[in-house]
Protein backbone atom coordinates (compact mmCIF):
# COMPACT_ATOMS: atom_id res chain seq x y z
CA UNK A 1 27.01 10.00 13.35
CA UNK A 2 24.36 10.00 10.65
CA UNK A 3 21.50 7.33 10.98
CA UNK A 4 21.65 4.91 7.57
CA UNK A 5 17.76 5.47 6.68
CA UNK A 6 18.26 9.69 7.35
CA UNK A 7 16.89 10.75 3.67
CA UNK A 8 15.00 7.80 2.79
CA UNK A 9 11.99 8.71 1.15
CA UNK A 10 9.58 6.42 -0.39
CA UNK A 11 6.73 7.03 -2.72
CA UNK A 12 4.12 4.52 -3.80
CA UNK A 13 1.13 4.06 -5.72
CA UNK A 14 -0.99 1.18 -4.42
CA UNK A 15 -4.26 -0.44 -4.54
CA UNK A 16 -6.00 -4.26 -3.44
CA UNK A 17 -4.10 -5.62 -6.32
CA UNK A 18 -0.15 -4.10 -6.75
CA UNK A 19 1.83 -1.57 -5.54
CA UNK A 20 4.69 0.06 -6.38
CA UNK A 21 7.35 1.31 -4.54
CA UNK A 22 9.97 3.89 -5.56
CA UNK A 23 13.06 4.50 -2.39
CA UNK A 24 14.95 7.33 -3.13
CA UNK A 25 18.18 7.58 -0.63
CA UNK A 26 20.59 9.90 -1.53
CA UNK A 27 19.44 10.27 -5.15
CA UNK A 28 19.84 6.64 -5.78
CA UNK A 29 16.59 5.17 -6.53
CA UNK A 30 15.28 1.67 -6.30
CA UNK A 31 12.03 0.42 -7.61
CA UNK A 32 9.88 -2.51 -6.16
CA UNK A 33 6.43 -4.00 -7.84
CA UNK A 34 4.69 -6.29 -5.43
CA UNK A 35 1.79 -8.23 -6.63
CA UNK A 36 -0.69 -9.04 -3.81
CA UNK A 37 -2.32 -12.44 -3.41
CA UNK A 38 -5.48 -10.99 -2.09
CA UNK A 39 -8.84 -13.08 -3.98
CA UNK A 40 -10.56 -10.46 -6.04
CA UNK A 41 -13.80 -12.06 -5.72
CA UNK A 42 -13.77 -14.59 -2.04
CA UNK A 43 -15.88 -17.34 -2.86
CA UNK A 44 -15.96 -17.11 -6.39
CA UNK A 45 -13.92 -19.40 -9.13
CA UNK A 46 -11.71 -17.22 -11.51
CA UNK A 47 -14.64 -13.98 -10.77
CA UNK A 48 -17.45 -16.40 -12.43
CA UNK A 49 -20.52 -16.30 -10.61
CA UNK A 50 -22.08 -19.86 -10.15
CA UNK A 51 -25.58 -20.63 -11.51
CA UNK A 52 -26.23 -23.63 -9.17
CA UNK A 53 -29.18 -22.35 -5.81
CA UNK A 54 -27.18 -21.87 -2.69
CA UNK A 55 -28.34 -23.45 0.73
CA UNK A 56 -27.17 -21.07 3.59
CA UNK A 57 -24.95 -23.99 4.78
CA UNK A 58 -22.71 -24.26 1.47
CA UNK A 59 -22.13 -20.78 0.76
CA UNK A 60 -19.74 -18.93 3.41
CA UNK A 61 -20.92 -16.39 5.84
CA UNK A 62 -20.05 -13.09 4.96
CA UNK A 63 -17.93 -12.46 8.04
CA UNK A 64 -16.21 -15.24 7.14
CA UNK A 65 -14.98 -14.33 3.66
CA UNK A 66 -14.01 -10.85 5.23
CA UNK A 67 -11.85 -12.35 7.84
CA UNK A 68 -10.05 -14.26 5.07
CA UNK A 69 -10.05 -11.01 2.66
CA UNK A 70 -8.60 -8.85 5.75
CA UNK A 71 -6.06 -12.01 6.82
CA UNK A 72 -5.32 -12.01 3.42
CA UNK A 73 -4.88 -7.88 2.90
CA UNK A 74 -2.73 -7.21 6.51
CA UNK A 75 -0.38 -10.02 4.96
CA UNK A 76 -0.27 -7.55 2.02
CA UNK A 77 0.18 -4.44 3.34
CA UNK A 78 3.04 -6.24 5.68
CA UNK A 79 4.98 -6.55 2.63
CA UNK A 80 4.51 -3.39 1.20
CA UNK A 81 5.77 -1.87 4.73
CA UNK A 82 8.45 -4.11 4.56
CA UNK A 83 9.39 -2.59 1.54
CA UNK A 84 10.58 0.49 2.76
CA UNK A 85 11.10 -0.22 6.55
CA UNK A 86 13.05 2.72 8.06
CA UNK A 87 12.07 5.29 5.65
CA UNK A 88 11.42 8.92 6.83
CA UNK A 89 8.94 10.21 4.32
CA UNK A 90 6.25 8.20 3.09
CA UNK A 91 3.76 9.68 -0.04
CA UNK A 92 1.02 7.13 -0.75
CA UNK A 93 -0.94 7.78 -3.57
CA UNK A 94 -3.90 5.51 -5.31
CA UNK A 95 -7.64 5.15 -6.49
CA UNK A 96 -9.13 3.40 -3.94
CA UNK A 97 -8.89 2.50 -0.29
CA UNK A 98 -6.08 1.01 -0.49
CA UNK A 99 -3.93 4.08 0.38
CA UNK A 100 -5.51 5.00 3.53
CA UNK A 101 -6.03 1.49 5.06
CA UNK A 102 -1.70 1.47 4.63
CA UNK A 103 -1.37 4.61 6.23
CA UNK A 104 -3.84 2.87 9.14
CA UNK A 105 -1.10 0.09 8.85
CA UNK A 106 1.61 1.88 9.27
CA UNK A 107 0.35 4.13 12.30
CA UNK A 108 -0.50 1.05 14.14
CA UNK A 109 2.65 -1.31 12.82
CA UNK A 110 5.59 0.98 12.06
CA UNK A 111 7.60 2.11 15.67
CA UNK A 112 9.23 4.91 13.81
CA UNK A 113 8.36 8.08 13.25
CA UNK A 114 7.59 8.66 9.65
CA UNK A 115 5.66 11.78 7.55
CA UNK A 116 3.05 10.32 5.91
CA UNK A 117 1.53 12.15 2.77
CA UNK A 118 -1.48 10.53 0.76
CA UNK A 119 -3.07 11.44 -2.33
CA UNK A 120 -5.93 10.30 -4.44
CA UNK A 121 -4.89 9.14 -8.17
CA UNK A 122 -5.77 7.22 -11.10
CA UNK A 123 -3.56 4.50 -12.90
CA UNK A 124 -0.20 5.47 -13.17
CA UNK A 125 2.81 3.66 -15.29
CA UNK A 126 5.63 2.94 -13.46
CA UNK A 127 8.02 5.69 -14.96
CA UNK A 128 5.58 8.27 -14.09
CA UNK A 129 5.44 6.90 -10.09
CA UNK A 130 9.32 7.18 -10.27
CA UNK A 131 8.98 10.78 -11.95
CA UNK A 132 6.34 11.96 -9.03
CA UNK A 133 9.18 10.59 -6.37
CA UNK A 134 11.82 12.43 -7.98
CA UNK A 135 9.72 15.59 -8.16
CA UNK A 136 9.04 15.35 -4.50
CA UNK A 137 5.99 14.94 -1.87
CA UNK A 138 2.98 16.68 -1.59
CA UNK A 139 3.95 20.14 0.36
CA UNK A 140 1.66 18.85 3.53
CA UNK A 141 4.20 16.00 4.00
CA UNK A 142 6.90 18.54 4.46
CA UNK A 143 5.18 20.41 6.74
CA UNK A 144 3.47 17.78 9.00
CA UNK A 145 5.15 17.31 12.31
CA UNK A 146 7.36 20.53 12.15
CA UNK A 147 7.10 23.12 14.88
């Protein structure tokens, strides 16, 4: 008996803002944007910086605004795993941290085994994320936990 998920690969470009999924099972592919709701700038209106003196009691600590940011990114990331929950090969590719704080994510979230691949790039369009997914992985993916 075959396992439903055998085959399931997923690549995605990601970063603090959007990612995007591509699942490829069985040559069928499926594409997924998810838009995060993670504040660009914590404690800021619409990114404008305020021109009114701050006392120390008004303006939040900054432990504080990253407890919020990182309540607000593992809510994210959640999503994004949700995404593809079950797949077998994983390539994450973006231009910022993003990428490797999933990957964190999904070693300490995900209970099944999974080859994760990641890869540093720039903005890409969606139809060239798909294209990259069709092409295939990075060859380090494909090798990583053979014998």
């Amino acid at each position: 008996m075959t396992n439903q998920a055998e085959g399931k690969r997923v690549a995605l470009w990601i970063d603090h803002r959007r990612a995007i999924v591509v699942t490829l099972i069985n040559d069928v592919e499926a594409t997924t944007i998810i838009e995060s709701d993670v504040e660009r700038q914590l404690g800021r209106t619409d990114g404008v910086r305020s021109n009114v003196k701050h006392e120390a009691v008004h303006v939040p600590h900054d432990d504080s605004r990253d407890r919020k940011f990182n309540a607000q990114i593992d809510v994210y990331y959640d999503r994004v795993i949700a995404a593809f929950q079950g797949a077998q090969t994983i390539a994450i590719f973006g231009p910022g941290e993003a990428k490797g704080e999933l990957r964190k994510r999904i070693e300490k979230t995900v209970p099944e085994k999974c080859v994760v691949s990641v890869e540093t790039a720039d903005k890409m369009t969606t139809p060239e994320i798909e294209a990259k997914a069709r092409v295939g992985f990075h060859p380090m993916a494909r090798r990583h936990g053979e014998s």
